[in-house]
Protein backbone atom coordinates (compact mmCIF):
# COMPACT_ATOMS: atom_id res chain seq x y z
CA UNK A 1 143.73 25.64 56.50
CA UNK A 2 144.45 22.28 55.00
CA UNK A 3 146.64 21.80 52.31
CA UNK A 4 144.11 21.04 49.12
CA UNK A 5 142.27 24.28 49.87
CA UNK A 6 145.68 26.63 49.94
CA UNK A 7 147.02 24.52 47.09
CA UNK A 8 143.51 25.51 45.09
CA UNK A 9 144.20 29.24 46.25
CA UNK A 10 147.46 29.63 44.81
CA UNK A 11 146.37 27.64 41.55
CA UNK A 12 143.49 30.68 41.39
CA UNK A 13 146.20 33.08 41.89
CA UNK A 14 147.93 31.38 39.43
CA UNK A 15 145.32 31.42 36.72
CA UNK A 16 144.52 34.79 37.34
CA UNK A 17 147.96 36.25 36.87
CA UNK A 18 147.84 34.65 33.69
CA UNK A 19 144.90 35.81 32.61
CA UNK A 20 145.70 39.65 33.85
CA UNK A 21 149.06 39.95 31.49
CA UNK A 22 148.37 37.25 28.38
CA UNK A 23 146.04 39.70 26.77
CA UNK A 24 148.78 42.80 27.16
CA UNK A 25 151.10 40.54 26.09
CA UNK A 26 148.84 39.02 23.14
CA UNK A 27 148.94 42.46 21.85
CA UNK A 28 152.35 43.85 21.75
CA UNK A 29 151.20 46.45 24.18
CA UNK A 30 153.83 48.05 27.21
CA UNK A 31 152.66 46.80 30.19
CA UNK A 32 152.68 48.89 33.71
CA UNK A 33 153.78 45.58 35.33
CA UNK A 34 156.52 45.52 33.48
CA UNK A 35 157.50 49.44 34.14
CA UNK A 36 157.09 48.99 37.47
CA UNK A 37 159.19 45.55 38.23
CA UNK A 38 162.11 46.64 35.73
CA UNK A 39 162.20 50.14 37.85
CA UNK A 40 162.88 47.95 41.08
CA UNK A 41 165.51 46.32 39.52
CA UNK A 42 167.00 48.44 37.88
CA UNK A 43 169.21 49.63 40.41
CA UNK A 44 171.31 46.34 40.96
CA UNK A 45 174.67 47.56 39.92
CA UNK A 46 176.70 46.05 36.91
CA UNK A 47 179.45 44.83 38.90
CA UNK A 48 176.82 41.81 40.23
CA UNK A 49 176.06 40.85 36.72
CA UNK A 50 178.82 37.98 36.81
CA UNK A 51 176.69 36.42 40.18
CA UNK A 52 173.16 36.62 38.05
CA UNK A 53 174.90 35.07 35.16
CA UNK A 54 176.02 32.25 37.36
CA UNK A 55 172.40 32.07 38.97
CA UNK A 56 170.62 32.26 35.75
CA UNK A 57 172.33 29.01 34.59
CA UNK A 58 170.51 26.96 37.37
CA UNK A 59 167.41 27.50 34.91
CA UNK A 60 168.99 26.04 31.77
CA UNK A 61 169.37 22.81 30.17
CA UNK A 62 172.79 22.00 32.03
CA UNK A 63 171.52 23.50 35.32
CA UNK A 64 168.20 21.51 35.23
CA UNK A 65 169.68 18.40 33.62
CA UNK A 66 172.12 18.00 36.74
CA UNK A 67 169.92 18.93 39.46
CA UNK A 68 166.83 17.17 38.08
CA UNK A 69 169.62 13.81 37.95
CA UNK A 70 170.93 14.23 41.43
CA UNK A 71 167.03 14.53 42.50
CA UNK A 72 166.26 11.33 40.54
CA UNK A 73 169.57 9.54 42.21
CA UNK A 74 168.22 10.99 45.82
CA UNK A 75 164.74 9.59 45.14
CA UNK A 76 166.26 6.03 43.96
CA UNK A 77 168.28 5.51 46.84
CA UNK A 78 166.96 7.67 49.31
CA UNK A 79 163.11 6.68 49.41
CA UNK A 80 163.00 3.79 46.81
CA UNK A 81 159.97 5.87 45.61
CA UNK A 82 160.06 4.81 41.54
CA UNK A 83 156.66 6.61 40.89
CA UNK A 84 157.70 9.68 41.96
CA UNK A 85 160.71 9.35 39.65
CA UNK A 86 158.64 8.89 37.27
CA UNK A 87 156.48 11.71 38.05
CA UNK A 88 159.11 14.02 38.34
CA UNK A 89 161.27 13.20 35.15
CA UNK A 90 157.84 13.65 33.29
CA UNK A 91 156.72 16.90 34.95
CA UNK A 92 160.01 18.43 34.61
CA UNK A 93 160.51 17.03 30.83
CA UNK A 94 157.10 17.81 29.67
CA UNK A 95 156.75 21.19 31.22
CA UNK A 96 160.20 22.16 29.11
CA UNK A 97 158.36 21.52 25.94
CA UNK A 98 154.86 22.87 27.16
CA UNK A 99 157.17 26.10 27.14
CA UNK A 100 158.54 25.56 23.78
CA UNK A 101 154.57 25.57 22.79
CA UNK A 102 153.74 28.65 24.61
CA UNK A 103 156.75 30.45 23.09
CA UNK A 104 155.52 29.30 19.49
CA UNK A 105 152.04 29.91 20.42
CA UNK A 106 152.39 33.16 22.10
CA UNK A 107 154.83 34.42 20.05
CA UNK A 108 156.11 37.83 22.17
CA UNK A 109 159.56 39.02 20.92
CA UNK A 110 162.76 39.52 23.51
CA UNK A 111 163.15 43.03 24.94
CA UNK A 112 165.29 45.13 22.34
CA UNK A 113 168.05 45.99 24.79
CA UNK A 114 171.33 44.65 24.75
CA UNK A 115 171.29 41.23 26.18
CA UNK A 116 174.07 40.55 28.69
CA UNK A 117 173.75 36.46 28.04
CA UNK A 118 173.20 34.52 24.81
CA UNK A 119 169.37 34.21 23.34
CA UNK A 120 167.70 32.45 20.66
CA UNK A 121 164.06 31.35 21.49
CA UNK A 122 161.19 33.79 21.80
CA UNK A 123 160.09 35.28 25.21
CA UNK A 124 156.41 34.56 26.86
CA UNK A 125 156.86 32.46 29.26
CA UNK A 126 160.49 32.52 30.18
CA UNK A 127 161.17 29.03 30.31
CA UNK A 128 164.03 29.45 32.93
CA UNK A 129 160.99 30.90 35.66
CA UNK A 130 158.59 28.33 34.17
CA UNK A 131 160.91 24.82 33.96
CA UNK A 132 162.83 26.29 37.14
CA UNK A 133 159.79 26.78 39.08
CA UNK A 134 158.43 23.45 38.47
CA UNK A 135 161.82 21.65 38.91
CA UNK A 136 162.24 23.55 42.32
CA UNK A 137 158.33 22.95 43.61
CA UNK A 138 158.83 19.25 42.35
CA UNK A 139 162.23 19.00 44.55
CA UNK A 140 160.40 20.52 47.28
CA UNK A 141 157.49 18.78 47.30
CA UNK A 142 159.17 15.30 47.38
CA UNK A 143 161.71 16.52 50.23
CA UNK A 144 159.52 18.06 51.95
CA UNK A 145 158.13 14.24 52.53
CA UNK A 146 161.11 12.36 53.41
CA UNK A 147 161.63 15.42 56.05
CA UNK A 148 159.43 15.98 59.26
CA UNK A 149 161.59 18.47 61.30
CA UNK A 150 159.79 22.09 61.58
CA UNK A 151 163.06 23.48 60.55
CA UNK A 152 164.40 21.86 57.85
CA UNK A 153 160.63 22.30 56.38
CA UNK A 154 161.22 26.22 56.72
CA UNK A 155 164.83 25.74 55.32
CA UNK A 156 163.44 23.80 52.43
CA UNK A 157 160.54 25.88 51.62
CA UNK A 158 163.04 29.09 51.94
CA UNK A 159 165.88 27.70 49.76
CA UNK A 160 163.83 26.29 46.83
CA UNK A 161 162.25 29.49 46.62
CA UNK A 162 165.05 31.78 46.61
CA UNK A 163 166.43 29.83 43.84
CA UNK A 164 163.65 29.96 41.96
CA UNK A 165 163.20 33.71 42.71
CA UNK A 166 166.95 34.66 42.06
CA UNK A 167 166.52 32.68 38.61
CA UNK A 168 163.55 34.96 37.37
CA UNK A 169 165.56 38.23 38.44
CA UNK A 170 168.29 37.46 36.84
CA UNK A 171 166.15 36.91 33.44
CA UNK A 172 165.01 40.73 34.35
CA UNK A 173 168.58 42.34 35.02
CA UNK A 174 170.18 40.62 32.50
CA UNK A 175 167.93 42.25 29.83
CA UNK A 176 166.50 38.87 28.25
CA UNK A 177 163.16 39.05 29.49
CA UNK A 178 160.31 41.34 30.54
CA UNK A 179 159.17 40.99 33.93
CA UNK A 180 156.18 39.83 32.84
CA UNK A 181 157.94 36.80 31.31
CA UNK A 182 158.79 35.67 34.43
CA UNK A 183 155.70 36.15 35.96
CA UNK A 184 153.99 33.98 33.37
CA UNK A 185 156.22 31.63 34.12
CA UNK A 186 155.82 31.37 37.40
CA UNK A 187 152.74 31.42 37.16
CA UNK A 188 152.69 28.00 33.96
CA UNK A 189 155.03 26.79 36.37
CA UNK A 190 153.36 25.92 39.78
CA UNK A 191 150.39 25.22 37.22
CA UNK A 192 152.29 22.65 35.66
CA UNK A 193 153.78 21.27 39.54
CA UNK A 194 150.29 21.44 41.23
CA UNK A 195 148.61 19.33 38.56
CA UNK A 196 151.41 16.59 39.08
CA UNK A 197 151.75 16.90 42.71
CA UNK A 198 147.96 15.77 42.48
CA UNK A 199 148.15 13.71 40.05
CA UNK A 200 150.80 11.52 42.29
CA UNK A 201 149.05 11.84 45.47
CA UNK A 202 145.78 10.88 43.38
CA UNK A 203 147.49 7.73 42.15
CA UNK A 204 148.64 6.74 45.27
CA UNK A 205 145.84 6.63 46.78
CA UNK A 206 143.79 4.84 44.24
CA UNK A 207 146.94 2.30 44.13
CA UNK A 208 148.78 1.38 47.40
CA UNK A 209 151.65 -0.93 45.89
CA UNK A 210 152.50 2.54 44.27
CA UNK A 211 153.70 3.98 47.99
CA UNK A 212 157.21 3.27 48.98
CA UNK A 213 157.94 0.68 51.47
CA UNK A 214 158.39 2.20 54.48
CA UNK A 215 154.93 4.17 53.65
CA UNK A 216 153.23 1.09 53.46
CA UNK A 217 154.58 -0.04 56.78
C-alpha cells in the first residue's frame, strides 16, 4: 500500500478517535475508555514512579526545547535541508500553542487525585502526548529520509514511538491526566505532523530549489 493512502488511514483513525471521546469529554461525563486504560495501568508499582517522572520530562518545555534544537543542529549540518528546519520549528512551535487553545477551548479539569508531578494548565489534550507526538513523528519523518537501511528504519520507527508511548503513560500513572487526554493527544498530534509532513513534501514538489543538494543531484 503506498504511503499517501496509509498516511490518509491513520489521519481517519485519527479523526475518529477524536470525535468518539470529545463529546464524553465535552460533557464532564466518566468515560469507559478511561476505566478501562487506568485499570491496565494501574498496576505499575510506586517504586517506578522516579523512571516515569524522568520520562515524562521528555514531553515538556525543557525536554522538547533540547531535543527539538539538537534536531534543528542535525538538520543544518547533517542534510543542509533549511525548509525542513523551518517546517519543523513551526510544526513543533505552533502545535504547542494549538494545545494551549484546545485546553482553553475544551476546558476539561485534571483528575482529582493526588498528582505525583507539578500541574497548572487544564487537561484535554495533554499537551505532553500531543507536542511529544508531533516532535517525535517530525524527528522521524525527517530521519527516516537521510536513512535507507531496513534496519535502522525499524529502529527508528520503534524508538520514536516508544518515547512517545512511554511519555503518554507516564501522564496516566502519574495521576495528571485521564487516559483519554492522551489519546486526544495523540490523536491532535499526528493530525498536526501529517498536515506538515504534506505540506513539505507538497512544497517541494511544486518548488525544486527547496530540495537539498544532494536531492537535487
Amino acid at each position: 500500500m503506498e504511503k499517501k493512502k496509509i498516511l490518509s488511514i491513520l489521519m481517519a483513525i485519527a479523526v475518529g478517535v477524536i470525535l468518539v471521546i470529545l463529546p464524553g469529554v465535552m460533557q464532564g461525563r466518566e468515560l469507559l475508555l478511561d476505566r478501562v486504560f487506568k485499570g491496565l495501568l494501574g498496576g505499575v508499582p510506586n517504586w517506578l514512579d522516579p523512571f516515569f517522572v524522568a520520562i515524562t520530562h521528555l514531553g515538556d518545555k525543557k525536554g522538547v526545547g533540547i531535543t527539538a534544537l539538537i534536531m534543528l543542529v542535525w538538520l543544518l549540518f547533517k542534510r543542509r535541508d533549511y525548509f525542513a528546519m523551518g517546517i519543523f520549528a513551526l510544526a513543533v512551535a505552533f502545535g504547542n500553542e494549538l494545545n494551549k487553545f484546545l485546553k482553553v477551548l475544551i476546558g476539561r479539569e485534571r483528575p482529582s487525585l493526588e498528582h505525583i508531578v507539578h500541574v497548572k494548565s487544564l487537561s484535554f489534550p495533554s499537551g505532553h502526548a500531543m507536542v511529544g507526538s508531533i516532535l517525535y513523528i517530525m524527528i522521524a519523518f525527517f530521519l527516516l529520509k537521510e536513512y535507507r537501511n531496513p534496519v535502522a528504519r525499524r529502529v527508528i520507527v520503534f524508538l520514536s514511538g516508544t518515547v512517545v508511548l512511554l511519555i503518554g503513560a507516564s501522564r496516566i500513572i502519574l495521576n495528571v491526566h485521564y487516559p483519554t487526554d492522551v489519546l486526544g493527544g495523540y490523536a491532535f498530534g499526528f493530525l498536526w505532523s501529517a498536515l506538515f509532513m504534506l505540506v513539505y513534501e507538497k512544497l517541494r514538489d511544486a518548488f525544486p530549489l527547496l530540495r537539498t543538494n544532494r536531492e537535487i543531484k
